[in-house]
Protein backbone atom coordinates (compact mmCIF):
# COMPACT_ATOMS: atom_id res chain seq x y z
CA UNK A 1 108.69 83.66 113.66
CA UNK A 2 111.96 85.91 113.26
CA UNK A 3 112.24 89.33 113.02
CA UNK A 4 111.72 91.23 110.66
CA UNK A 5 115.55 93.54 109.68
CA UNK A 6 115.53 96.73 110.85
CA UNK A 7 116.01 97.88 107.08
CA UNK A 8 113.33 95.89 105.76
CA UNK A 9 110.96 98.24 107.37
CA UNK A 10 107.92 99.62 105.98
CA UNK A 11 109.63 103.76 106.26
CA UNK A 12 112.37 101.90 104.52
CA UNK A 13 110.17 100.43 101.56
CA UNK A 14 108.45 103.52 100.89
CA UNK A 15 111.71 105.17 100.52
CA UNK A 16 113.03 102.52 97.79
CA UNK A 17 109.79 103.19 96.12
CA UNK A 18 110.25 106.90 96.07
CA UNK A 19 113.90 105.98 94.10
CA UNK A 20 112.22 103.08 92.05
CA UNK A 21 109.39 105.78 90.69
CA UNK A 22 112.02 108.54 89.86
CA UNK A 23 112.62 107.22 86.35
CA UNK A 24 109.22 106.31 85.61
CA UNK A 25 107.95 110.14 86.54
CA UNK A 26 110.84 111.09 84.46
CA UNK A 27 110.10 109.26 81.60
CA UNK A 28 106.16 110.27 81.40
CA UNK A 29 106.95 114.10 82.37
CA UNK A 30 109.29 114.26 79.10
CA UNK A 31 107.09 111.88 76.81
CA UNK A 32 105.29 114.53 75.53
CA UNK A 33 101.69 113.36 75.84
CA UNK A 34 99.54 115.14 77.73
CA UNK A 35 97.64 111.84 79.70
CA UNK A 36 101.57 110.80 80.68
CA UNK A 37 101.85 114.47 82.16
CA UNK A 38 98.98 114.03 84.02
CA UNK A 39 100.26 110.39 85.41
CA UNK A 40 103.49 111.86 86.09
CA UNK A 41 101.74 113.94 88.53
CA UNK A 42 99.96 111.89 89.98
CA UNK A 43 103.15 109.57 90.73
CA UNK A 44 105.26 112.30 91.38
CA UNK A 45 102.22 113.53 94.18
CA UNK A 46 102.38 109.89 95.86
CA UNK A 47 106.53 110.00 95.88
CA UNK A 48 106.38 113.76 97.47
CA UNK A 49 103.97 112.18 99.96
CA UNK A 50 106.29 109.32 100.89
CA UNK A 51 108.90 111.87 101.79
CA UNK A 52 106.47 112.94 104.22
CA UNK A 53 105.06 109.61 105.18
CA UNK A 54 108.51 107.59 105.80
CA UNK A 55 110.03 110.06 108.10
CA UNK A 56 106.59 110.09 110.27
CA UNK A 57 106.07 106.13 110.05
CA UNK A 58 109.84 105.72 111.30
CA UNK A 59 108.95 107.79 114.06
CA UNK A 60 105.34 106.58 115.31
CA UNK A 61 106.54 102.79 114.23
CA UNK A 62 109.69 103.17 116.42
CA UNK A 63 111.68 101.92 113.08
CA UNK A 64 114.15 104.68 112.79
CA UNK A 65 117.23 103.19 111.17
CA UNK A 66 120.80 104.62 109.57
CA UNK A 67 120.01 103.29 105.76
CA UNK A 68 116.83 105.62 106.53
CA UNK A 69 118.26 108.36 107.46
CA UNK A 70 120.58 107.97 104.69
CA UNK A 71 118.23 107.07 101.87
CA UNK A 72 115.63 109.39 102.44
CA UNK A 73 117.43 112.72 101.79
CA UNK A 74 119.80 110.95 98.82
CA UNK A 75 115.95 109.93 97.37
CA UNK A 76 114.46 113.87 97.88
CA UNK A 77 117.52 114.99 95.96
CA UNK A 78 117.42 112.51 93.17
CA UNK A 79 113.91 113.38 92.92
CA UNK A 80 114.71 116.79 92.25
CA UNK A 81 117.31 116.87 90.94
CA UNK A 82 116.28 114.36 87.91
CA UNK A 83 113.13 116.19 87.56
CA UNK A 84 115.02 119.46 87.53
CA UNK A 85 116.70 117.46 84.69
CA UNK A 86 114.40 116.86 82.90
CA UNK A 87 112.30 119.73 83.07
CA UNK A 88 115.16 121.29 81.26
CA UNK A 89 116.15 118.78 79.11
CA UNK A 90 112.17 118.98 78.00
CA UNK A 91 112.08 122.82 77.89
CA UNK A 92 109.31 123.32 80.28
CA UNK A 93 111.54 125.66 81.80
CA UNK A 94 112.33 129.01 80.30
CA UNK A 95 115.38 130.60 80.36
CA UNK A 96 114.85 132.60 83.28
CA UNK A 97 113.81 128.97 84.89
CA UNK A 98 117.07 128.13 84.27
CA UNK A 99 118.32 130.13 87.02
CA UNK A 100 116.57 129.08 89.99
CA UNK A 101 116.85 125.15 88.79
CA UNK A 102 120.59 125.92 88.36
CA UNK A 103 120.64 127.38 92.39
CA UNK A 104 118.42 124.17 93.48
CA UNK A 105 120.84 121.16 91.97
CA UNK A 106 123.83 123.22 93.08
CA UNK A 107 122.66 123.64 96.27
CA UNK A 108 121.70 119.84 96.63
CA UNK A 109 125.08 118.48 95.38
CA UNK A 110 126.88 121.18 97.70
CA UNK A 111 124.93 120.28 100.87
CA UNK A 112 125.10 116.28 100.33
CA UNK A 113 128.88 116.72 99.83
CA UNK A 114 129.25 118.92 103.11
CA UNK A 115 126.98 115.71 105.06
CA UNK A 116 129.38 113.62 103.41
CA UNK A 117 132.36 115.63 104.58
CA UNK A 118 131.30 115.91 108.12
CA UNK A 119 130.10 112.45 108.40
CA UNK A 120 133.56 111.46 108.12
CA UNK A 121 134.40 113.33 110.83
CA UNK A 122 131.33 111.89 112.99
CA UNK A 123 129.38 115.05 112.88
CA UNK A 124 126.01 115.02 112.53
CA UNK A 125 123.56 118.59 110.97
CA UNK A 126 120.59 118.04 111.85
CA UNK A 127 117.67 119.08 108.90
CA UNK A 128 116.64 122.35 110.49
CA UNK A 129 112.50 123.18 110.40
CA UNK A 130 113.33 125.99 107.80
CA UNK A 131 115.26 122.41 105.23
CA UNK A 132 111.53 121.00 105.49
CA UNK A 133 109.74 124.31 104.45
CA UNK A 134 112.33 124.29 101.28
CA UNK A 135 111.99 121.03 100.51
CA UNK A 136 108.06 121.02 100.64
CA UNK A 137 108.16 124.55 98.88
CA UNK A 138 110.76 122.38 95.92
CA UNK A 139 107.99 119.75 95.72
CA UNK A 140 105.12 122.09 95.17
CA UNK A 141 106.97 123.87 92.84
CA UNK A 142 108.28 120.79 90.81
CA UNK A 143 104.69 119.60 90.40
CA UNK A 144 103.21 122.62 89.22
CA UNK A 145 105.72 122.67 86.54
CA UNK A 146 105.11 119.22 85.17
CA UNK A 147 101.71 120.62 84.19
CA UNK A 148 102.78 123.51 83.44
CA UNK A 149 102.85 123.00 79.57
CA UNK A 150 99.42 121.29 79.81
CA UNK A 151 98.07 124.77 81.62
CA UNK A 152 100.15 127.93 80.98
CA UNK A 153 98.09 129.69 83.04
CA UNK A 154 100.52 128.52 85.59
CA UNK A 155 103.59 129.65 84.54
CA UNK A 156 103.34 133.02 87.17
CA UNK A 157 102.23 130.56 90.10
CA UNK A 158 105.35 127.99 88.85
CA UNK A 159 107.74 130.75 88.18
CA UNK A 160 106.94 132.50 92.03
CA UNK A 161 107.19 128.74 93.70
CA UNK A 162 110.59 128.04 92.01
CA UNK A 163 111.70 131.16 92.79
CA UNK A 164 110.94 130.82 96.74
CA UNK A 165 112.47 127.03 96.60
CA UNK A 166 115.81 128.75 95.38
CA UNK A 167 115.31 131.42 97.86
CA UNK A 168 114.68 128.96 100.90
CA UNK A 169 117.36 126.74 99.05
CA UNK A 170 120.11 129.61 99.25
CA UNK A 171 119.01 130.47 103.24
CA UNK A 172 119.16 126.81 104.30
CA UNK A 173 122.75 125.97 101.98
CA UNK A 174 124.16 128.98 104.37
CA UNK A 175 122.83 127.98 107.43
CA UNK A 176 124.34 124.30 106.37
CA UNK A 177 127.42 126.09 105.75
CA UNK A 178 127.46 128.17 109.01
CA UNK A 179 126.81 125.14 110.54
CA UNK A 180 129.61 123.12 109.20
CA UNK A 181 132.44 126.15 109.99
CA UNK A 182 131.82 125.76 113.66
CA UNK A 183 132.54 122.42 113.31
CA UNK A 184 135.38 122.50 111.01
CA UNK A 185 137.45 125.10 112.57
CA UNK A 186 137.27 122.99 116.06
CA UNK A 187 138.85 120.55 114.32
């Protein structure tokens, strides 16, 4: 019996099906049919927990690998940031929603070019305690508002979780930043 590839690991798998599911949540959040909504939560409730579930599997299973570490925050932002999408696109959000999903996506696309950046240069920022917090605060939030139009009574609870995601979203892109200038003016 041979081994099994390091990347063909079950942290690994539940990754690629995070980024396989991202179109289908899509698709059913912006369907407009109330049972899709509903499915799209449930999905997008399994994918959140994957993003919880690879990281600690890689760790207990001893199956760490570098296509994990780079898949799994290049699937949280795609989840987001399509959702963020399409919550738009699908006017769920209001205006003043517009905001706060405007800070998010920014925010993503600015800190995955600064990993990018720095990874050329072999340096490594670690996700601090506080990244976790934002991203499980992003989740929450992103859920909420997929039933949102299905129960408006949410739309205070939705509004005040998007809200702290940008908030926690801002902190951690500076801290990312802050991070980065040490590094960049040593070299």
């Amino acid at each position: 019996m041979t081994d099994e590839p390091k990347t063909l690991n079950l942290p690994n798998m539940l990754t690629f099906a995070r980024i396989l599911a991202i179109p289908v949540i899509v698709a059913l959040t912006v369907a407009d049919i109330a049972f899709f909504r509903w499915i799209a939560l449930a999905l997008f409730a399994a994918a959140a927990i994957t993003d919880f579930l690879d990281g600690f599997l890689a760790r207990v299973l001893e199956q760490t690998s570098p296509l994990g570490r780079m898949l799994d925050p290049i699937a949280d932002k795609l989840l987001v940031g399509a959702l963020l999408l399409a919550l738009a696109w699908d006017r769920t959000f209001s205006v003043f929603d517009l905001i706060p999903a405007t800070i998010i996506l920014c925010r993503e696309i600015f800190v995955a070019g600064l990993r990018e950046y720095l990874g050329t240069e072999n340096i490594v920022l670690p996700v601090s305690r506080l990244a976790k917090y934002k991203t499980t605060v992003q989740l929450i939030a992103l859920g909420i508002l997929i039933v949102e139009p299905l129960l408006p009574d949410l739309r205070l609870v939705s509004d005040a979780f998007l809200w702290g995601a940008a908030l926690l979203t801002v902190l951690t892109g500076w801290n990312y930043w802050s991070g980065a200038q040490k590094h960049m003016k040593s070299s």
